[in-house]
N, C-alpha and C. Protein backbone atom coordinates (compact mmCIF):
# COMPACT_ATOMS: atom_id res chain seq x y z
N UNK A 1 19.88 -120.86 -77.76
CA UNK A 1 19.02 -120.62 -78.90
C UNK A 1 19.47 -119.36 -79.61
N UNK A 2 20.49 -119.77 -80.73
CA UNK A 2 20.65 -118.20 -81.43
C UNK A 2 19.55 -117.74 -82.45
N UNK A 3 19.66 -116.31 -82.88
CA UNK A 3 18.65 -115.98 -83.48
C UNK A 3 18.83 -116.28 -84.98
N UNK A 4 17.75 -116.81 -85.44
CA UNK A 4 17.43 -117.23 -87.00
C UNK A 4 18.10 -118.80 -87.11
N UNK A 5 18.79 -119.60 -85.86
CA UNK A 5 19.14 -120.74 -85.82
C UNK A 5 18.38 -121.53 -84.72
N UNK A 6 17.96 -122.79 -85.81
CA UNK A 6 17.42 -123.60 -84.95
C UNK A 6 18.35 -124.47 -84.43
N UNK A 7 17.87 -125.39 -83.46
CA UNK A 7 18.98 -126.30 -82.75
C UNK A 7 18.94 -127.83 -83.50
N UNK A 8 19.73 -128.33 -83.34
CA UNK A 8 19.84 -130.06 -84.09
C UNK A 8 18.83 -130.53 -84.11
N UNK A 9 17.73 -130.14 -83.12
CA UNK A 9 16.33 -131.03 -83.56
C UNK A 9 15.24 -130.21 -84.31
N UNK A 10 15.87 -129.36 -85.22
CA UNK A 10 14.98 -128.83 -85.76
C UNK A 10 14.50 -129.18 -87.10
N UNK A 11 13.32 -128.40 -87.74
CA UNK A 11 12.85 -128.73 -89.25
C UNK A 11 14.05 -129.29 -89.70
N UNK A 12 15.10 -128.94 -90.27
CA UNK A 12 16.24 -129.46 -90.88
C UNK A 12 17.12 -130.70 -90.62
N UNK A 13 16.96 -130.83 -89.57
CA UNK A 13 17.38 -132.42 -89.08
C UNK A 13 16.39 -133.01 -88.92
N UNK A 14 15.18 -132.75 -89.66
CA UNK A 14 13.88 -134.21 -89.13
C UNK A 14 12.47 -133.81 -87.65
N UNK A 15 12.65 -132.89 -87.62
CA UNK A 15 11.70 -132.37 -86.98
C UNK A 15 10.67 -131.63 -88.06
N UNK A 16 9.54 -131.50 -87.67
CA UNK A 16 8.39 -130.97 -88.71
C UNK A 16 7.97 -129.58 -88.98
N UNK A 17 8.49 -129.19 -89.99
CA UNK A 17 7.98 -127.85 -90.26
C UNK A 17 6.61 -127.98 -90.36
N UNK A 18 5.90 -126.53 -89.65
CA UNK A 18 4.62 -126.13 -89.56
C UNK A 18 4.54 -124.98 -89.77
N UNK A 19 2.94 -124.59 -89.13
CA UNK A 19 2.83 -122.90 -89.43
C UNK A 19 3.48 -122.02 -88.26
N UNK A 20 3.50 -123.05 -87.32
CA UNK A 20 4.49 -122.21 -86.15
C UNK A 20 5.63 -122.17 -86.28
N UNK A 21 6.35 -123.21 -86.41
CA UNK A 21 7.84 -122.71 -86.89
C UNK A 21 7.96 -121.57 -88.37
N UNK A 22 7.10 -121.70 -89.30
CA UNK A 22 7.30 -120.59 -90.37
C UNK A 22 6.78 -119.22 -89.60
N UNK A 23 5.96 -119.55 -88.59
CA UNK A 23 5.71 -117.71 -87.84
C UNK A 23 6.67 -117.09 -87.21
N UNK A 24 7.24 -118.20 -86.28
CA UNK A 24 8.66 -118.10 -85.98
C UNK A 24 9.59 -117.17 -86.33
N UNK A 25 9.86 -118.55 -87.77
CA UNK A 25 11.20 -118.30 -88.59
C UNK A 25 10.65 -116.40 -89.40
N UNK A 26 9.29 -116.26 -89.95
CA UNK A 26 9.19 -114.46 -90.32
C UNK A 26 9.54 -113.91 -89.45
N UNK A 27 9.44 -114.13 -88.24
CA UNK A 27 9.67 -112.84 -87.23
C UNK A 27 10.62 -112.87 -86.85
N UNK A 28 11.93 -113.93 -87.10
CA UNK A 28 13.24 -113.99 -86.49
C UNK A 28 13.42 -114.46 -85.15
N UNK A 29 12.30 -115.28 -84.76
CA UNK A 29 12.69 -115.37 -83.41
C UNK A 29 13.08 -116.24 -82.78
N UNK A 30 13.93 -116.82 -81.93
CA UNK A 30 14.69 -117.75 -81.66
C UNK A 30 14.34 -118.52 -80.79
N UNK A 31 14.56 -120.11 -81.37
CA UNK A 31 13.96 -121.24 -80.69
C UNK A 31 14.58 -122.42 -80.78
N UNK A 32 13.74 -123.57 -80.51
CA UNK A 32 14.33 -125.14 -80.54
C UNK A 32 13.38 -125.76 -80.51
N UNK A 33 13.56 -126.48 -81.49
CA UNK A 33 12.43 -127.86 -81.89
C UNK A 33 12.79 -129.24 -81.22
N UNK A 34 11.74 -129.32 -80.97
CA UNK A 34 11.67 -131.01 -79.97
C UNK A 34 11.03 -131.73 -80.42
N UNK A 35 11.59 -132.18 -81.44
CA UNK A 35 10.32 -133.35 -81.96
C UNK A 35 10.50 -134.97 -81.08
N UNK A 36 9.82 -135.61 -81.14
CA UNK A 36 9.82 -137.22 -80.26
C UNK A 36 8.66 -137.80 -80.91
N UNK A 37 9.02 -138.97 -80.43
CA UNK A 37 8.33 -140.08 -80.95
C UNK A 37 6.72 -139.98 -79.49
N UNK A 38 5.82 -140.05 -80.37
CA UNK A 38 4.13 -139.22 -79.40
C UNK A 38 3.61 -141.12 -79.28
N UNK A 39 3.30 -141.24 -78.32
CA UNK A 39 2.44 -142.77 -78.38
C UNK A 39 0.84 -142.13 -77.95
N UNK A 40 0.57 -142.76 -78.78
CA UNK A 40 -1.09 -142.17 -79.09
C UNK A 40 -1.84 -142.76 -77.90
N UNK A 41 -1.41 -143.67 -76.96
CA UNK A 41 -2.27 -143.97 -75.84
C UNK A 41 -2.00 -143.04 -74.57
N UNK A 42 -0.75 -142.09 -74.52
CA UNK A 42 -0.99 -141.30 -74.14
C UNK A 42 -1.78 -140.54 -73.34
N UNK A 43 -2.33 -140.73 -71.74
CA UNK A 43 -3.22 -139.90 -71.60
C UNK A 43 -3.31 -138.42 -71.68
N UNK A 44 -2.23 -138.08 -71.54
CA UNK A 44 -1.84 -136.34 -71.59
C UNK A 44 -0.94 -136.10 -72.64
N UNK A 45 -1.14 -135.69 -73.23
CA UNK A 45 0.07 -135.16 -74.51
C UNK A 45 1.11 -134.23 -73.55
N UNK A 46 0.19 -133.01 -72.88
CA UNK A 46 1.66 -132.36 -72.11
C UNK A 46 2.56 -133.13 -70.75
N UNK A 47 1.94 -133.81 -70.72
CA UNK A 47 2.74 -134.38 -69.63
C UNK A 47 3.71 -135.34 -70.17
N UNK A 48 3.19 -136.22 -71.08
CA UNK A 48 3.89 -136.89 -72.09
C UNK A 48 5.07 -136.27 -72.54
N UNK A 49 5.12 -135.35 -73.06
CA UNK A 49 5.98 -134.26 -73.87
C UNK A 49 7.38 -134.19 -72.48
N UNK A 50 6.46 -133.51 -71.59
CA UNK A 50 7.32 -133.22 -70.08
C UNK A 50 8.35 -134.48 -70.11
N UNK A 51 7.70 -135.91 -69.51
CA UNK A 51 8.38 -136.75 -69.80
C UNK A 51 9.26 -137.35 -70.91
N UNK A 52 9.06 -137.46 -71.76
CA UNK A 52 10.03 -137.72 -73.05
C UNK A 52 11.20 -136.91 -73.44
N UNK A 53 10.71 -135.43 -73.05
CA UNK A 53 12.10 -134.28 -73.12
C UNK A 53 12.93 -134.39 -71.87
N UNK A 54 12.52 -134.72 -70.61
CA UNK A 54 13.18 -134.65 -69.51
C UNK A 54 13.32 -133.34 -69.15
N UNK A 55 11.97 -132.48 -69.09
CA UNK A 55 11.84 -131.35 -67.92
C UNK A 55 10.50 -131.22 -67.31
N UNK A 56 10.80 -130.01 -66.12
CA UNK A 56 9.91 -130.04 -65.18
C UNK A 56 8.00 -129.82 -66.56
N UNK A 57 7.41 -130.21 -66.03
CA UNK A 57 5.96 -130.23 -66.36
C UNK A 57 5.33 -128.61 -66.08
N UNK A 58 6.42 -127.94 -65.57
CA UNK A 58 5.64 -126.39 -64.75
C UNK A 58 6.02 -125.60 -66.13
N UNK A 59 7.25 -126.39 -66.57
CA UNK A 59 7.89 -125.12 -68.06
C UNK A 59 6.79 -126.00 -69.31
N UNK A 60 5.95 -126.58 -69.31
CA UNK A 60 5.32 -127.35 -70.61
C UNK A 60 4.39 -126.72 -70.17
N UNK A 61 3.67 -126.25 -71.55
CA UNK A 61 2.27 -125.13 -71.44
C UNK A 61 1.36 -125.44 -72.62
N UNK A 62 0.45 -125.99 -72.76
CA UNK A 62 -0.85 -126.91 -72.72
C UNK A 62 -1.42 -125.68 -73.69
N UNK A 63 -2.24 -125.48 -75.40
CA UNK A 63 -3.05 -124.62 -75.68
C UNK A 63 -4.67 -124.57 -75.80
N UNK A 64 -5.19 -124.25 -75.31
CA UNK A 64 -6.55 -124.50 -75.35
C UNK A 64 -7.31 -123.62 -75.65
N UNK A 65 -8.34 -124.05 -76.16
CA UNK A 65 -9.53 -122.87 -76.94
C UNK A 65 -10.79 -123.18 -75.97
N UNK A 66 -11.00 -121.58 -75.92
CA UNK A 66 -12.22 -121.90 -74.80
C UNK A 66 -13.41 -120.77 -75.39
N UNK A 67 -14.03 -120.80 -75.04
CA UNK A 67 -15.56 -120.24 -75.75
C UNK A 67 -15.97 -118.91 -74.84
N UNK A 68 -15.70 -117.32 -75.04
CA UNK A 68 -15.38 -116.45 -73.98
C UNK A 68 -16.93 -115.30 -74.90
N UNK A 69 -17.72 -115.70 -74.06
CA UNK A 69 -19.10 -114.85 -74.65
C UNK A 69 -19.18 -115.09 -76.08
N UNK A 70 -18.98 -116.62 -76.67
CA UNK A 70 -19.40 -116.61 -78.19
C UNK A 70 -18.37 -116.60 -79.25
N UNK A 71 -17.20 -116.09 -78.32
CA UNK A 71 -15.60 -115.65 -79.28
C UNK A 71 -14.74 -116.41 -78.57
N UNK A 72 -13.93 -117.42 -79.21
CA UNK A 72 -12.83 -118.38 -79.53
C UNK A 72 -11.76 -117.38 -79.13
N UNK A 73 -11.12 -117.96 -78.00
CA UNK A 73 -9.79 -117.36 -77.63
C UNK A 73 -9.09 -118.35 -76.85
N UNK A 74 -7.85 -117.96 -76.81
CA UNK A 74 -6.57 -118.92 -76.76
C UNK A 74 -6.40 -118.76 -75.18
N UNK A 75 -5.83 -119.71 -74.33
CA UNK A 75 -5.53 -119.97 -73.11
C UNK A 75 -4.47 -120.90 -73.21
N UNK A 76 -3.20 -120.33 -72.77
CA UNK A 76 -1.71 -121.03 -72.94
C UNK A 76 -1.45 -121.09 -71.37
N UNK A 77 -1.95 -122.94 -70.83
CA UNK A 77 -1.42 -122.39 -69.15
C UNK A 77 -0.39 -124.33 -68.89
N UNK A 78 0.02 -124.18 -67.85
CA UNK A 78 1.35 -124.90 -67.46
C UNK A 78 0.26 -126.60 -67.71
N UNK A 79 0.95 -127.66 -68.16
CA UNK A 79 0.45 -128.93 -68.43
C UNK A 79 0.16 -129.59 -66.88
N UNK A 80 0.89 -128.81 -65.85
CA UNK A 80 1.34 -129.42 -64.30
C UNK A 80 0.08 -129.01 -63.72
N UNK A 81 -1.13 -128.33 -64.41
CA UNK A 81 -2.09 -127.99 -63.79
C UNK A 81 -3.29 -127.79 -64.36
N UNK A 82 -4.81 -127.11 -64.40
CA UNK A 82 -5.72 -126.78 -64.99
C UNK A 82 -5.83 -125.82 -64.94
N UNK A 83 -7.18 -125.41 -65.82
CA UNK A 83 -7.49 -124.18 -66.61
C UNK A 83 -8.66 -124.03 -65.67
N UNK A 84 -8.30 -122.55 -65.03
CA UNK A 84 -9.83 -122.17 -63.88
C UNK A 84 -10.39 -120.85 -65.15
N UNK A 85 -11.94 -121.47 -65.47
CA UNK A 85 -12.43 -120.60 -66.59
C UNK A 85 -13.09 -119.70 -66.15
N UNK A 86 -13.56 -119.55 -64.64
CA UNK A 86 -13.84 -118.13 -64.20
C UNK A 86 -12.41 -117.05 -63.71
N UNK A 87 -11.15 -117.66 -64.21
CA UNK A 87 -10.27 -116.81 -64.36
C UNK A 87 -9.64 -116.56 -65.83
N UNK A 88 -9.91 -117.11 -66.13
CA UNK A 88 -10.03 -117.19 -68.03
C UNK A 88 -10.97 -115.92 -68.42
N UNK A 89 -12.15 -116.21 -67.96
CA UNK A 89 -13.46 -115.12 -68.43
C UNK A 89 -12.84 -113.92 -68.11
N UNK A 90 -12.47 -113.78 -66.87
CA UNK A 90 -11.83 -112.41 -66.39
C UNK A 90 -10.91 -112.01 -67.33
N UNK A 91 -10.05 -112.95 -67.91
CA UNK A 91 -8.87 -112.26 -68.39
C UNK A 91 -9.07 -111.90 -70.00
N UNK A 92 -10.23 -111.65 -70.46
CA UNK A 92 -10.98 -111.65 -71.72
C UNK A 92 -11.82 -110.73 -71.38
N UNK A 93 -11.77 -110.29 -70.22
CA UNK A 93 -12.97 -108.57 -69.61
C UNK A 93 -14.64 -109.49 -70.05
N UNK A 94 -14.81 -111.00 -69.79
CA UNK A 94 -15.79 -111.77 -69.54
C UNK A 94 -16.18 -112.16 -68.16
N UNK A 95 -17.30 -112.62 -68.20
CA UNK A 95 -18.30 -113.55 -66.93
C UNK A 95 -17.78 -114.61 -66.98
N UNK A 96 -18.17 -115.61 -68.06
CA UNK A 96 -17.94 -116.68 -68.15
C UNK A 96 -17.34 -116.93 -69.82
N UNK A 97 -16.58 -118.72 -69.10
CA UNK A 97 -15.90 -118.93 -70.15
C UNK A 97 -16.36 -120.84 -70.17
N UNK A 98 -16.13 -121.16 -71.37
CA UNK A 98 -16.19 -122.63 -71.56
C UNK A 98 -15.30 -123.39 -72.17
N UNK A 99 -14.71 -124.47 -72.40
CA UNK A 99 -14.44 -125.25 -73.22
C UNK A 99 -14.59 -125.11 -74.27
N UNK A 100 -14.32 -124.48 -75.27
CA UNK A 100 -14.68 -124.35 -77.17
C UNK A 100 -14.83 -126.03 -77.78
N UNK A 101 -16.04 -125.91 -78.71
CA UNK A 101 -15.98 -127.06 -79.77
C UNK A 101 -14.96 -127.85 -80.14
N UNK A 102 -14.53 -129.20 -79.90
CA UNK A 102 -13.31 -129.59 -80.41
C UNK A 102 -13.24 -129.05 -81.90
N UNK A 103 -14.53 -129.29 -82.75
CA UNK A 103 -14.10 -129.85 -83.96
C UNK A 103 -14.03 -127.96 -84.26
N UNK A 104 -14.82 -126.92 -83.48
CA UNK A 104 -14.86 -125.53 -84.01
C UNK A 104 -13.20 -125.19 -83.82
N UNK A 105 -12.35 -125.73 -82.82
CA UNK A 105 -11.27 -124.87 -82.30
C UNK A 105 -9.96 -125.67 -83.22
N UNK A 106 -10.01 -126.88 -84.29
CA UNK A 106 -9.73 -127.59 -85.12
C UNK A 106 -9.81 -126.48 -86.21
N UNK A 107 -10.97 -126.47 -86.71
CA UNK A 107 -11.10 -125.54 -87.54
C UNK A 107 -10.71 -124.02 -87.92
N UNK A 108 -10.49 -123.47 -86.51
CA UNK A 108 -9.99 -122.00 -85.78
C UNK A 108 -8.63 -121.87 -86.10
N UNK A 109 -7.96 -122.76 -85.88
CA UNK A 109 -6.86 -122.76 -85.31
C UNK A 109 -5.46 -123.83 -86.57
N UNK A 110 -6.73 -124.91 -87.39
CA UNK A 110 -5.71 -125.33 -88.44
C UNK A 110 -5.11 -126.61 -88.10
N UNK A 111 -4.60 -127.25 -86.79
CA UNK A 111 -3.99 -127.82 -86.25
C UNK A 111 -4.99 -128.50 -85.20
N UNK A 112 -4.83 -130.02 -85.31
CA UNK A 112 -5.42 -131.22 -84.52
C UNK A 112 -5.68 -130.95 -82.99
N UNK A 113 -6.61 -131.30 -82.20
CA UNK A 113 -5.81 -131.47 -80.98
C UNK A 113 -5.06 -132.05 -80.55
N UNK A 114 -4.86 -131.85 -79.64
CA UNK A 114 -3.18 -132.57 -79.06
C UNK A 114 -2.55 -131.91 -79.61
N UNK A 115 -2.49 -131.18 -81.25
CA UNK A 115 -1.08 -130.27 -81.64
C UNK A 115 -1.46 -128.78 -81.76
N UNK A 116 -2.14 -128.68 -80.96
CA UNK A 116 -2.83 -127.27 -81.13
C UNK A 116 -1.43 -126.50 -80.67
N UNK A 117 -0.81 -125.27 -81.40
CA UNK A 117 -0.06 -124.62 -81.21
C UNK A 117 -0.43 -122.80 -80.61
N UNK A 118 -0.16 -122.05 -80.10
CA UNK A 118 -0.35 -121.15 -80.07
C UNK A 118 -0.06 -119.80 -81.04
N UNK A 119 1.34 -120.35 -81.88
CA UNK A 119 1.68 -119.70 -82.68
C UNK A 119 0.82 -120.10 -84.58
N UNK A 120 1.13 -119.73 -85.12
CA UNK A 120 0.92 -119.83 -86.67
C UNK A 120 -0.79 -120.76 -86.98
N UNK A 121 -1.85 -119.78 -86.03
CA UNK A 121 -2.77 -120.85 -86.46
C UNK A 121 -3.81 -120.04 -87.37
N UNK A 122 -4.09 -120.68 -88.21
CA UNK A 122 -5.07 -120.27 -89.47
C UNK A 122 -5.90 -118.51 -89.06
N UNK A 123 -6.36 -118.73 -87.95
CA UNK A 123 -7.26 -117.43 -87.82
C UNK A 123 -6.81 -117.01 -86.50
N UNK A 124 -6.02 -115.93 -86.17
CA UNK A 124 -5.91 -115.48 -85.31
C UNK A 124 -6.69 -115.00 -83.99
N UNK A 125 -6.54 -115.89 -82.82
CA UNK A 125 -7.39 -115.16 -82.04
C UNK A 125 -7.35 -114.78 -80.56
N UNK A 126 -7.86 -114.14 -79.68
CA UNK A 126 -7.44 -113.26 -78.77
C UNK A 126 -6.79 -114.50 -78.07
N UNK A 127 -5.44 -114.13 -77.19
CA UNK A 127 -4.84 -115.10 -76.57
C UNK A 127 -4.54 -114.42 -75.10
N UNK A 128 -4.45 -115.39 -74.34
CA UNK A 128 -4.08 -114.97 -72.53
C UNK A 128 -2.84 -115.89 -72.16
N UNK A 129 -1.72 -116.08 -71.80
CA UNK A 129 -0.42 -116.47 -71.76
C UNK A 129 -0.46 -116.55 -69.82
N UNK A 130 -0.80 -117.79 -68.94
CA UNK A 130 -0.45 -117.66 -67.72
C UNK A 130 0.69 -117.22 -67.15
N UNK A 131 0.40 -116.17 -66.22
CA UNK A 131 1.53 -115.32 -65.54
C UNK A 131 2.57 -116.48 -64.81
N UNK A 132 2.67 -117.84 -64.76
CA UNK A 132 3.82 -118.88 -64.34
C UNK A 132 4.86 -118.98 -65.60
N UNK A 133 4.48 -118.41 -67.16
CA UNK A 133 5.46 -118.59 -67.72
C UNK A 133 6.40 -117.66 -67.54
N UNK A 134 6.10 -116.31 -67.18
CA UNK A 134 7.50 -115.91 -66.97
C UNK A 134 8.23 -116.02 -66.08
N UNK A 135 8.15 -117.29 -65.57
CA UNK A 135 8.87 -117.44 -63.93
C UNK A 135 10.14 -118.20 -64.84
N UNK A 136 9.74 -118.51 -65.93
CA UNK A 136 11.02 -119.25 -66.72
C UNK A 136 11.69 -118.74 -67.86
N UNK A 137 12.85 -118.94 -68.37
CA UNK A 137 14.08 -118.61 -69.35
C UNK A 137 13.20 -118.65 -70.77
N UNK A 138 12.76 -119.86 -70.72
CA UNK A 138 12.29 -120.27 -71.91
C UNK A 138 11.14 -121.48 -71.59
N UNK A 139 10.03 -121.61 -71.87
CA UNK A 139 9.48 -122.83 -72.18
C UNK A 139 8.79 -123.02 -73.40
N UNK A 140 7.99 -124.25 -72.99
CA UNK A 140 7.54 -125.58 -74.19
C UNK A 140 6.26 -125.63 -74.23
N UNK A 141 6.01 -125.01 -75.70
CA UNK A 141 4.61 -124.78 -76.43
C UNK A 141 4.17 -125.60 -77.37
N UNK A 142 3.36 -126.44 -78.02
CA UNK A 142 3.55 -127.38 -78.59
C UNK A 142 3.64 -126.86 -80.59
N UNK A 143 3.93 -127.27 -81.41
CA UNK A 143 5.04 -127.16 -82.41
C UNK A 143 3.85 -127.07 -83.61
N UNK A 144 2.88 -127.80 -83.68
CA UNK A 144 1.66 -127.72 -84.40
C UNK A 144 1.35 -128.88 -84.83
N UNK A 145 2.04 -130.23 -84.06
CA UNK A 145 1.99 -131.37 -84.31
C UNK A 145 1.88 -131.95 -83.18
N UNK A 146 1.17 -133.33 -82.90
CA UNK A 146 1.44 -134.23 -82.10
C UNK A 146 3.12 -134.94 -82.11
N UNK A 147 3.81 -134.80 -80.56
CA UNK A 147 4.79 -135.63 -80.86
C UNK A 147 6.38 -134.00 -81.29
N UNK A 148 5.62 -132.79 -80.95
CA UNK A 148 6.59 -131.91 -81.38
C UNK A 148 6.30 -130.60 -80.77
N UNK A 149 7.14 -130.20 -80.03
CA UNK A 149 7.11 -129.07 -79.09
C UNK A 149 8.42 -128.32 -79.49
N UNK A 150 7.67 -126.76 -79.29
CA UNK A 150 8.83 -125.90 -79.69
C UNK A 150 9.34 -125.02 -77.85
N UNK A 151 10.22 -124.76 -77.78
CA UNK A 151 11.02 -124.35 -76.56
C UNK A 151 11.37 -122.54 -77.47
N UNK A 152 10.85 -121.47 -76.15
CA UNK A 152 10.71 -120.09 -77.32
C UNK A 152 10.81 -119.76 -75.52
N UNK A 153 11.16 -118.40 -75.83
CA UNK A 153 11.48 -117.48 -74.32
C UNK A 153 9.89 -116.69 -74.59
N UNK A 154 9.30 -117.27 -72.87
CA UNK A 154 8.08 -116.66 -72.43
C UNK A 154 7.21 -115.53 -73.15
N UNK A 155 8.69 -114.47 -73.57
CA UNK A 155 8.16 -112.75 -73.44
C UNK A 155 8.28 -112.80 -75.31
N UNK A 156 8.82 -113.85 -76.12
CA UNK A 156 8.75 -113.75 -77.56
C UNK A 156 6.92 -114.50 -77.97
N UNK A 157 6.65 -115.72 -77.02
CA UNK A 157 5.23 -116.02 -77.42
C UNK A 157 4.89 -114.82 -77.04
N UNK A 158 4.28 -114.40 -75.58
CA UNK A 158 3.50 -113.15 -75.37
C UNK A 158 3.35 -111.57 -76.63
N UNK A 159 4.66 -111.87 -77.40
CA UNK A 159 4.79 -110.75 -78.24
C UNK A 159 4.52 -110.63 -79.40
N UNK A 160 4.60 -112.20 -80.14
CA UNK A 160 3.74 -112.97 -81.20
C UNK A 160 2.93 -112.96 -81.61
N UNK A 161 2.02 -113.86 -79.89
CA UNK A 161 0.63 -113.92 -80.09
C UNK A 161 -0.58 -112.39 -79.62
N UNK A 162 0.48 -111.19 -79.47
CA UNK A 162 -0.09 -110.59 -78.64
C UNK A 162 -1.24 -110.78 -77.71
N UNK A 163 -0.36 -111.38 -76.63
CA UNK A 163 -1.39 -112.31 -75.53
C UNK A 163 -0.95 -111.19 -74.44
N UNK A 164 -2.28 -111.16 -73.51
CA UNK A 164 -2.26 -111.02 -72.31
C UNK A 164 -1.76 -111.64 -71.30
N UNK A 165 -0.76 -111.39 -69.87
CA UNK A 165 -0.86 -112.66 -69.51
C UNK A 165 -1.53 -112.40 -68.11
N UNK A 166 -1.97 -113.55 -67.35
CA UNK A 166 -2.64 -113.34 -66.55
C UNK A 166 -3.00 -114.92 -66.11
N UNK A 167 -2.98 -115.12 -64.50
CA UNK A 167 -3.32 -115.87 -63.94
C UNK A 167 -4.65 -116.87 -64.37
N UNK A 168 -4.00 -117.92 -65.24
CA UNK A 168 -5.52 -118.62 -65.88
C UNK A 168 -5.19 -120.09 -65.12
N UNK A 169 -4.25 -120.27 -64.33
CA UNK A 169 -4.45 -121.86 -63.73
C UNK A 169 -5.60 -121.83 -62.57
N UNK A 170 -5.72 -122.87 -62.33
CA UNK A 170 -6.64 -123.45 -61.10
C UNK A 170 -6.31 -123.15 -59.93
N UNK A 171 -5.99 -122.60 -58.45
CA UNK A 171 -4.98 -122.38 -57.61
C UNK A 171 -5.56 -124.03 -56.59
């Protein structure tokens, strides 16, 4: 992944420009677009994704909006597992945490579910990045579309989204 170049599957060959790849592309930071063909019966979009690219499910990282005392914040954790929200709450200096509104975290964020991205979403908001992504080079965040995942090194999301990171899976 060189910097300010995307790879063959990017916006320019037929992959979908969004607000994450344009957050991206301002900040210079270097990546690869994965776009694929998404079948909407799908039960998991990240696992889906895992499968169709041909890698492990531990480097695909799932975005979710969860409801942390009233305030909408971001939880980026591995697709190979779940979201434990009394470790979520913690990592937001909260008690408890919930599941956010589909249609509120739609609205938050700009982007559908299933393409909820972590990067470039309408209203910025506090984000937590699980401490398993930096066990890897680079992984797969989804692109701001169903059907399109972007591949970005661990420590460039964390620096983006200025996210915390911290143990938010299920053990």
């Amino acid at each position: 992944m060189a910097k300010g170049r995307r790879s063959a599957k990017s916006s320019s060959a037929g992959g979908p420009g969004t607000p994450a790849t344009a957050a991206l592309d301002a900040a210079g930071v270097p990546y690869s677009a994965h776009p694929y063909e998404h079948d909407p019966s799908a039960p998991s979009y990240g696992l889906e994704a895992a499968e169709v690219l041909g890698i492990s499910p531990a480097r695909v990282f799932k975005t979710l909006m969860v409801d942390v005392s009233g305030k909408l914040c971001v939880a980026v954790v591995p697709v190979s597992g779940s979201l434990d929200l009394k470790a979520t709450a913690a990592a937001f200096g909260a008690k408890k945490a919930a599941m956010a509104d589909p249609a509120a975290a739609e609205r938050r964020t700009g982007y559908v579910l299933g393409g909820v991205s972590p990067l470039g979403q309408r209203q910025a908001s506090p984000t937590a990045v699980d401490d398993s992504a930096l066990e890897h080079a680079t992984i797969f965040v989804s692109g701001g579309r169903r059907g399109f995942d972007i591949e970005l090194a661990p420590a460039d999301l964390v620096r983006l989204t200025g996210a915390s990171v911290a143990r938010l899976r299920a053990r």
